[in-house]
C-alpha atoms as a PDB file:
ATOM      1  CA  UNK A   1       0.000   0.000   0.000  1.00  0.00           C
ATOM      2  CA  UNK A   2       1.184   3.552  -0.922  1.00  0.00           C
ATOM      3  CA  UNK A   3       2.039   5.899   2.078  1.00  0.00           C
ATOM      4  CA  UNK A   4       1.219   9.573   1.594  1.00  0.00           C
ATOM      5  CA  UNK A   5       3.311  12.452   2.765  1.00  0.00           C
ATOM      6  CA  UNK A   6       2.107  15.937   2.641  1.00  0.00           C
ATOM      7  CA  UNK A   7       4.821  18.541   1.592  1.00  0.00           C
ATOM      8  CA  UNK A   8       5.273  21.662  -0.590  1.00  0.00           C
ATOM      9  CA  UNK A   9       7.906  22.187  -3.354  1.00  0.00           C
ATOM     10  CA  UNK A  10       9.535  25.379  -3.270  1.00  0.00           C
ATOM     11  CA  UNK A  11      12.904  25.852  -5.258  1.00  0.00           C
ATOM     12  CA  UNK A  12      13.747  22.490  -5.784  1.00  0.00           C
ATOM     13  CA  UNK A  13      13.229  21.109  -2.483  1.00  0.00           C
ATOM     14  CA  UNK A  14      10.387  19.715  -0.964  1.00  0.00           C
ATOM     15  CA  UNK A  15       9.633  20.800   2.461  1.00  0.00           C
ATOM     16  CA  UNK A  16       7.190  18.611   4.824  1.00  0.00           C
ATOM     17  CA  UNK A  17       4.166  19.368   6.339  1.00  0.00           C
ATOM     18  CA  UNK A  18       4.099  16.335   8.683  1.00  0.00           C
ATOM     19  CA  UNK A  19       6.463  13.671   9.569  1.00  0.00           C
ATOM     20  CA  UNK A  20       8.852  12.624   6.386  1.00  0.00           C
ATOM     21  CA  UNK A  21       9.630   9.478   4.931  1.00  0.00           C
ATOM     22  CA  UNK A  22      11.484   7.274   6.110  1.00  0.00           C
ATOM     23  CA  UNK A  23      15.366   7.692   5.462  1.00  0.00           C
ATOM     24  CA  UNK A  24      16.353   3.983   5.541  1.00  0.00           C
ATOM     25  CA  UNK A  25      14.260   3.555   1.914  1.00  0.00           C
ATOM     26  CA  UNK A  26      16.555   4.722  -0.393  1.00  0.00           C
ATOM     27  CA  UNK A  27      14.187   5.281  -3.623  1.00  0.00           C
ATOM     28  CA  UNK A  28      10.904   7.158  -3.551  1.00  0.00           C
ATOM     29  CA  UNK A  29       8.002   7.748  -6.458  1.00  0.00           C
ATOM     30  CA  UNK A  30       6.592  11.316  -5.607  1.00  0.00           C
ATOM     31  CA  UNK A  31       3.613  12.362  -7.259  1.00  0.00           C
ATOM     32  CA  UNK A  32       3.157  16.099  -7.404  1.00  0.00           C
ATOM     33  CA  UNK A  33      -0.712  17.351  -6.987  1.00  0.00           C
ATOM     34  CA  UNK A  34      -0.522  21.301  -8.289  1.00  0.00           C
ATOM     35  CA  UNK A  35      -3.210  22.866  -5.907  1.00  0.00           C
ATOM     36  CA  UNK A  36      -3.569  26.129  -7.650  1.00  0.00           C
ATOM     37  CA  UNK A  37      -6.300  27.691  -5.511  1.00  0.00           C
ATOM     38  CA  UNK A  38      -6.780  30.705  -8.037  1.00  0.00           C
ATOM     39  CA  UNK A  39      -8.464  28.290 -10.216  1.00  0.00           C
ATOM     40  CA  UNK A  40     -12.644  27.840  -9.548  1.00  0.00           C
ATOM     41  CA  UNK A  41     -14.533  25.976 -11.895  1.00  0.00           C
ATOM     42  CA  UNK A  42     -17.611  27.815 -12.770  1.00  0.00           C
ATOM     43  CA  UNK A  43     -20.886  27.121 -11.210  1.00  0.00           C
ATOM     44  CA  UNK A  44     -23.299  23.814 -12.416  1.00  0.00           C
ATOM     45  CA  UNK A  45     -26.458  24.517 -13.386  1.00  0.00           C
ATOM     46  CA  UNK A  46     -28.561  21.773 -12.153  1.00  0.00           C
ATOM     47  CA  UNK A  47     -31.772  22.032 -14.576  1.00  0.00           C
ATOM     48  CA  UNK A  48     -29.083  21.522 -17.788  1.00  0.00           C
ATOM     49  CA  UNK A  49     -27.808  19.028 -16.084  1.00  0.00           C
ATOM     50  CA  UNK A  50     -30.733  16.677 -15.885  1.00  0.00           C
ATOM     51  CA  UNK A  51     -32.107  17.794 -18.970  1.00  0.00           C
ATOM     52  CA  UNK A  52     -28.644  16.573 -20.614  1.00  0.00           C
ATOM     53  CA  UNK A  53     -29.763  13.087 -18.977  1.00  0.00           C
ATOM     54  CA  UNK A  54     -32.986  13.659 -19.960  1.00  0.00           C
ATOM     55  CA  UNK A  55     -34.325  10.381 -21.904  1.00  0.00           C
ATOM     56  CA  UNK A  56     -30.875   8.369 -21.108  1.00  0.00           C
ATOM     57  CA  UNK A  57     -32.931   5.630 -19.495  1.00  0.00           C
ATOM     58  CA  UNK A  58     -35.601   3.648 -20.474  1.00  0.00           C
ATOM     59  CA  UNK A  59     -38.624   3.400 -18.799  1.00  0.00           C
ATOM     60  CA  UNK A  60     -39.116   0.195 -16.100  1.00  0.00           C
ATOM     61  CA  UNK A  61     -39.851  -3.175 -18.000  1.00  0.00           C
ATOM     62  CA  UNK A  62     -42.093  -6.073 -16.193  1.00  0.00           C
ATOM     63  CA  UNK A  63     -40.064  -8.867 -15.408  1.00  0.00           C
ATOM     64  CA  UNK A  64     -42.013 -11.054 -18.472  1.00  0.00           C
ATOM     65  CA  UNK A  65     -40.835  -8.122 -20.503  1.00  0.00           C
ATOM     66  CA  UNK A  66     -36.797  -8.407 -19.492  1.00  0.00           C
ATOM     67  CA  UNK A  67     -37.732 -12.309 -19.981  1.00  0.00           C
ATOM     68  CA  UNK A  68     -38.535 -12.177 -23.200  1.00  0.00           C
ATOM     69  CA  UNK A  69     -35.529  -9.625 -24.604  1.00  0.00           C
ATOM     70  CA  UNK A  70     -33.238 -12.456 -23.140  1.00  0.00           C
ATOM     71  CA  UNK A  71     -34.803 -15.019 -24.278  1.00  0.00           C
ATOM     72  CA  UNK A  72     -34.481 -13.369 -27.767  1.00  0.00           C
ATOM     73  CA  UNK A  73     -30.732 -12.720 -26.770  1.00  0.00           C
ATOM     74  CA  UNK A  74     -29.968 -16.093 -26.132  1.00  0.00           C
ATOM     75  CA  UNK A  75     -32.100 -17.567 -29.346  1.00  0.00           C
ATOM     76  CA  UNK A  76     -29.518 -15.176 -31.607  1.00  0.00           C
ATOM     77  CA  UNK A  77     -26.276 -17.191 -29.431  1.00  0.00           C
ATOM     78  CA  UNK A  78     -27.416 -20.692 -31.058  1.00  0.00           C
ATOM     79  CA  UNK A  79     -24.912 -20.995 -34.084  1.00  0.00           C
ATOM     80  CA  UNK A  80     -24.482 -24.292 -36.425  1.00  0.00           C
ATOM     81  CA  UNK A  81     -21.321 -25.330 -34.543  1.00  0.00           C
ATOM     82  CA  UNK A  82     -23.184 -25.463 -31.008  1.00  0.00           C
ATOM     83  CA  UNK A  83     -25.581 -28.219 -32.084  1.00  0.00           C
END
């Protein structure tokens, strides 16, 4: 399991915000995360939103319904070769 260390780069160096790794591993993967807080993404508007997923799902089927669209399914999987 990855370990994660909290510390800002500044020059070149990297200076921690909590405890730092340990010394006795001598190679480390660091992932930098840029944080710039200047950058806001602009507001959602809900009502586009769900008019975007407007008609994405079909309405509810009866179970003899869902039945029947598998048992189609399945009729199209017999080939020559599987009798």
């Amino acid at each position: 399991m990855l370990k994660n260390y909290e510390a800002v780069y500044h020059n070149g160096h990297l200076h921690w915000l909590g405890m730092p790794p340990l010394r006795e591993i001598e190679k480390r993967h660091v992932v930098v995360v840029d944080l710039d807080k200047g950058a806001t993404r602009p507001p959602v508007d809900i009502r586009q939103l769900l008019a975007q997923t407007r008609g994405c799902l079909r309405p509810l089927r009866s179970i003899d319904e869902i039945d029947q669209n598998i048992s189609g399914m399945r009729s199209e999987w017999n080939r020559a070769w599987d009798r």
